[in-house]
C-alpha atoms as a PDB file:
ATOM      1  CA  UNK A   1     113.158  80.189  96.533  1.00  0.00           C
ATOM      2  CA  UNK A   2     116.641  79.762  95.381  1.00  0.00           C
ATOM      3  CA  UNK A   3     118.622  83.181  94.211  1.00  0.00           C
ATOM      4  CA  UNK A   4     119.694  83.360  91.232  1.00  0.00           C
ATOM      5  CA  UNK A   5     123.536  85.025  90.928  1.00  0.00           C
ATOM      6  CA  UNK A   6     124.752  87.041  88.143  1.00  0.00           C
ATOM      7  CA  UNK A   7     128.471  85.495  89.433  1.00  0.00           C
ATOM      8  CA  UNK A   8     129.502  81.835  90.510  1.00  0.00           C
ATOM      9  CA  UNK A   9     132.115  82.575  93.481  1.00  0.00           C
ATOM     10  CA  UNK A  10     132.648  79.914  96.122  1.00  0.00           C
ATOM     11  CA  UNK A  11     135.587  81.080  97.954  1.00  0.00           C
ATOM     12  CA  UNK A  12     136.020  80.751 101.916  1.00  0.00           C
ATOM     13  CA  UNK A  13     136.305  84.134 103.994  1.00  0.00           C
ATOM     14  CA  UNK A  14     139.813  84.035 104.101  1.00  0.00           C
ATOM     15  CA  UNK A  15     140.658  83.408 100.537  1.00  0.00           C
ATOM     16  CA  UNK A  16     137.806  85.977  99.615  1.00  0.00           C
ATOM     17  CA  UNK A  17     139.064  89.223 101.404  1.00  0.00           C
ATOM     18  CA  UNK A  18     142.413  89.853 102.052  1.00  0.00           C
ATOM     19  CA  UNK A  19     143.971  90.646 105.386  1.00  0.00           C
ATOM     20  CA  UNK A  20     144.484  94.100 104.451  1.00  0.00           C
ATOM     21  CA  UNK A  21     140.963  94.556 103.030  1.00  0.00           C
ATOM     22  CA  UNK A  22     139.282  93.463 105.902  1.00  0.00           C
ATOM     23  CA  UNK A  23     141.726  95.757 108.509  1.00  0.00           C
ATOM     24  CA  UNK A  24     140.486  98.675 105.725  1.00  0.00           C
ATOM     25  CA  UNK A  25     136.985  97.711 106.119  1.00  0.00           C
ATOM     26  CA  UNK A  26     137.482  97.725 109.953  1.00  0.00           C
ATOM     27  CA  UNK A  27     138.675 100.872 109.674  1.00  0.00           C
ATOM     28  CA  UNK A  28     136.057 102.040 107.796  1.00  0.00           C
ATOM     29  CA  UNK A  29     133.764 100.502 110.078  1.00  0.00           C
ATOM     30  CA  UNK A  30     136.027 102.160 113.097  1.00  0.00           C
ATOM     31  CA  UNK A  31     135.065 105.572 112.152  1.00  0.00           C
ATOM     32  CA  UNK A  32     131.507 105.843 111.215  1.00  0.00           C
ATOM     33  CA  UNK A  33     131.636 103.749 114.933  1.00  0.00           C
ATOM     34  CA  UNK A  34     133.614 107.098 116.247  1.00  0.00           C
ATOM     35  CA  UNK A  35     131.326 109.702 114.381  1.00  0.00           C
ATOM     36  CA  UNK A  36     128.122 108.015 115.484  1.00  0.00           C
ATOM     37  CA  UNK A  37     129.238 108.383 119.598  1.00  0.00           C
ATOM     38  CA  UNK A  38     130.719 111.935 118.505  1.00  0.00           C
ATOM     39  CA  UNK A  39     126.804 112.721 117.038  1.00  0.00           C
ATOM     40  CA  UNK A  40     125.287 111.133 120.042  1.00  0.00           C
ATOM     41  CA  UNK A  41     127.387 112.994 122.330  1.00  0.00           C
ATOM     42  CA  UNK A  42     127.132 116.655 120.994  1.00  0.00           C
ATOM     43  CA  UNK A  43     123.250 116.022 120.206  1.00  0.00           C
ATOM     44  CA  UNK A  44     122.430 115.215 124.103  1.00  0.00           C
ATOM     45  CA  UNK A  45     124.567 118.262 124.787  1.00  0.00           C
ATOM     46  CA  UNK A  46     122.404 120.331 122.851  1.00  0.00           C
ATOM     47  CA  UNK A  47     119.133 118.860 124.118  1.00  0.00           C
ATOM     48  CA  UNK A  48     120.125 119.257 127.231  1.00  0.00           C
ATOM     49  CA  UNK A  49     121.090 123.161 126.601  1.00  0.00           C
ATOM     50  CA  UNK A  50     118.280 124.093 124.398  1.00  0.00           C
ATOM     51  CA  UNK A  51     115.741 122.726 127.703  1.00  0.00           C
ATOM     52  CA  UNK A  52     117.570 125.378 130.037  1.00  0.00           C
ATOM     53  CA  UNK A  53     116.975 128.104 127.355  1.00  0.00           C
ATOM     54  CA  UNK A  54     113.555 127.855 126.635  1.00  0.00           C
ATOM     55  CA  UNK A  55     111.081 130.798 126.865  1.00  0.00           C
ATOM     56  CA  UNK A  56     107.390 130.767 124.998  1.00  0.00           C
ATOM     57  CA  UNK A  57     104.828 128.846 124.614  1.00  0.00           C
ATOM     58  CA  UNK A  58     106.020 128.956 120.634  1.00  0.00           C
ATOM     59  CA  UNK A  59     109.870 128.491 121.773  1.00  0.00           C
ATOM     60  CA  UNK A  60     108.681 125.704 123.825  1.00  0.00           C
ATOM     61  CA  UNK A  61     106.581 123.704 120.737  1.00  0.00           C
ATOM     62  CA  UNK A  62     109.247 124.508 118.424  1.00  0.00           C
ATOM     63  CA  UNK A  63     111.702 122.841 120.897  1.00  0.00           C
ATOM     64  CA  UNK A  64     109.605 119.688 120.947  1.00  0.00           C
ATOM     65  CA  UNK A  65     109.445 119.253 117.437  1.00  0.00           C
ATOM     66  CA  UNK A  66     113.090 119.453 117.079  1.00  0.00           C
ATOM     67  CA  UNK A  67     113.594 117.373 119.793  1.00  0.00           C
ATOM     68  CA  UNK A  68     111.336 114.250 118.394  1.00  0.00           C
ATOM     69  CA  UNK A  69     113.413 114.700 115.061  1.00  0.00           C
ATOM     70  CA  UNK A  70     116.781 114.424 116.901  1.00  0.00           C
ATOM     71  CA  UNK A  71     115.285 111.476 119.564  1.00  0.00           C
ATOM     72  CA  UNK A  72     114.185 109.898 115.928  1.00  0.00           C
ATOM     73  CA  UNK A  73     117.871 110.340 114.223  1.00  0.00           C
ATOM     74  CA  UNK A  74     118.993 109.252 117.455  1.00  0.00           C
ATOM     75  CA  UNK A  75     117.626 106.412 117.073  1.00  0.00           C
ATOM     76  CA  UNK A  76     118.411 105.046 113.577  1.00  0.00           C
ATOM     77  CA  UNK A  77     121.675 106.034 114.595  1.00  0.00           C
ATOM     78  CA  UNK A  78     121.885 103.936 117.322  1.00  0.00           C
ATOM     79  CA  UNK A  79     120.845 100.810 115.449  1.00  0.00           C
ATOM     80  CA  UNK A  80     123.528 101.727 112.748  1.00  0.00           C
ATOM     81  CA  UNK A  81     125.885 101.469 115.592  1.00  0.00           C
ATOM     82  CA  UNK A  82     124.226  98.483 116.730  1.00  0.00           C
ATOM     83  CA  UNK A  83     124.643  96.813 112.784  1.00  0.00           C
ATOM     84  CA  UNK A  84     128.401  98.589 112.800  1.00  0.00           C
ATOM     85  CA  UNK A  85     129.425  96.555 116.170  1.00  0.00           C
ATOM     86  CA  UNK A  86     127.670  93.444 114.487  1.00  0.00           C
ATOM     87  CA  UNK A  87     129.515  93.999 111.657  1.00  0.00           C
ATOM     88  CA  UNK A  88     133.391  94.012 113.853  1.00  0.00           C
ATOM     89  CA  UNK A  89     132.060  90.663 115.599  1.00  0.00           C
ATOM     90  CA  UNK A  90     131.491  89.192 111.798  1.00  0.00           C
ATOM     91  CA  UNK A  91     134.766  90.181 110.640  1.00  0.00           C
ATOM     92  CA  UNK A  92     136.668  88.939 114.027  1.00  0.00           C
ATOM     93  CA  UNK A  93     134.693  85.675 113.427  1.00  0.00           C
ATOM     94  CA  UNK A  94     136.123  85.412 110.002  1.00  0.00           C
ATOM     95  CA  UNK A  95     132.414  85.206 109.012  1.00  0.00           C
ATOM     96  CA  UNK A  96     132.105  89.279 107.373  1.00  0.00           C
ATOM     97  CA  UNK A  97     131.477  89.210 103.488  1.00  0.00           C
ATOM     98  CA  UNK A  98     129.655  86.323 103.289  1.00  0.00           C
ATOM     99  CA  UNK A  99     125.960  86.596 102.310  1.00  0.00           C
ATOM    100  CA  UNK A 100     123.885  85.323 105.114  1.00  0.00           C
ATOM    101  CA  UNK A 101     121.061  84.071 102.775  1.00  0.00           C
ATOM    102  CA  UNK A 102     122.718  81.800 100.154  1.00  0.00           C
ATOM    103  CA  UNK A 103     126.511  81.984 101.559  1.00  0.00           C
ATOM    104  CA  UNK A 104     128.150  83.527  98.459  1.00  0.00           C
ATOM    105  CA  UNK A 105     130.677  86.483  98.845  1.00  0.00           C
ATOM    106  CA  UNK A 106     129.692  90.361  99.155  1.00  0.00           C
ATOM    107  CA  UNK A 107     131.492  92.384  96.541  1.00  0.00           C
ATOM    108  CA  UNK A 108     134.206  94.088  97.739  1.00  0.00           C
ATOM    109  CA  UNK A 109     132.768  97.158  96.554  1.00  0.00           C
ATOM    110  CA  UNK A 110     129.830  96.564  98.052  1.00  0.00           C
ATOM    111  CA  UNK A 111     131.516  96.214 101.325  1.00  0.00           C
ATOM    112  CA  UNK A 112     133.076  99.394 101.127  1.00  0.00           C
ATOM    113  CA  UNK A 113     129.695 101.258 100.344  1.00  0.00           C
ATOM    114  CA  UNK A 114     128.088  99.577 102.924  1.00  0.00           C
ATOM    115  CA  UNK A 115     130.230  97.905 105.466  1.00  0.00           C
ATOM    116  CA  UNK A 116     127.258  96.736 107.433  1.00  0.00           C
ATOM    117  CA  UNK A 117     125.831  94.644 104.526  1.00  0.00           C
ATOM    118  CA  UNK A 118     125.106  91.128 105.303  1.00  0.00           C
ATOM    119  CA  UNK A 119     122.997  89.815 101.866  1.00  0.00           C
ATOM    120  CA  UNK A 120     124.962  89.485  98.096  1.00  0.00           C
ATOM    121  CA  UNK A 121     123.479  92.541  95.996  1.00  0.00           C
ATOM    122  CA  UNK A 122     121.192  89.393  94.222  1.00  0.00           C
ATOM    123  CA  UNK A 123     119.833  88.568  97.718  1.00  0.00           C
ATOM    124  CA  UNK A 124     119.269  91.924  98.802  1.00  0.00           C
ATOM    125  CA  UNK A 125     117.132  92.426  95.793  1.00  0.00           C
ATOM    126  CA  UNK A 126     114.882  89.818  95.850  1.00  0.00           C
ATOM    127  CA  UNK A 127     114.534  90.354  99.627  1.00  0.00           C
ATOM    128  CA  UNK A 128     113.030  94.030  98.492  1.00  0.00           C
ATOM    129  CA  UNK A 129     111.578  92.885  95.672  1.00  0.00           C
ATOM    130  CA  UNK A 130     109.623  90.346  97.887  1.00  0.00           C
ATOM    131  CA  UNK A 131     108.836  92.897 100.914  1.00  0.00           C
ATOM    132  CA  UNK A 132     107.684  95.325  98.395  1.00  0.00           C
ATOM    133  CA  UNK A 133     104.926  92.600  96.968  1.00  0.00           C
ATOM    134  CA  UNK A 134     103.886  91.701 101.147  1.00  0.00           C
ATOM    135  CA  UNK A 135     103.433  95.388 101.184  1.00  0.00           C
ATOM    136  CA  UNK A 136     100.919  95.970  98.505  1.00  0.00           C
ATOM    137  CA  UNK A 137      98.481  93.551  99.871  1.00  0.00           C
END
């Protein structure tokens, strides 16, 4: 089903973000890369730490369920990092801010929100709209 676009912009990558945009976006991109191992790092140190400390039967179960939450976070913050790299590889590809559905440019400002985007906002939205329908059946 062809998506219909609130804006008719058929620009290649290069013409569409500037040099210095894309470098910002990397750096954006660069960080939340940086924070991610920085998370990763200090929550396996505390893991690791809060196993040598633990006393009770009550200490113990309270440990597990905090563990399962940070293995979960852990997680969905390794496929961020995951989307982040995928993201780097786009943009030294010269293929980052194109949608991948219908091949129209992501907004700038939708870029900087969410660097990892790969859909227009238009495709994004119908691609909810559409997993919300599969959903209810």
């Amino acid at each position: 089903m062809p998506v219909s676009h609130s804006r008719s912009i058929e620009l290649p990558p290069d013409e569409y973000l500037s040099k210095e945009e894309v470098l910002k976006l990397w750096g954006i991109v660069q960080d939340r890369i940086d924070t991610l191992m920085a998370n990763g790092r200090d929550a396996v140190s505390n893991l690791t730490e809060d196993r040598d400390q633990e006393a009770d039967a009550i200490d113990v179960a309270s440990s597990e369920s905090e563990r399962e939450f940070v293995l979960r976070l852990a997680d969905r913050e390794r496929l961020m990092l995951r989307k982040l790299k995928k993201a780097q590889e786009r943009m030294e590809e010269g293929e980052y801010g194109m949608c991948e559905s219908c091949g129209e440019p992501i907004t700038l400002k939708r870029l900087m929100v969410r660097p990892v985007a790969t859909q227009c906002i238009d495709c994004k939205t119908q691609a909810e709209q559409l997993e919300r329908r599969s959903r209810t059946f």
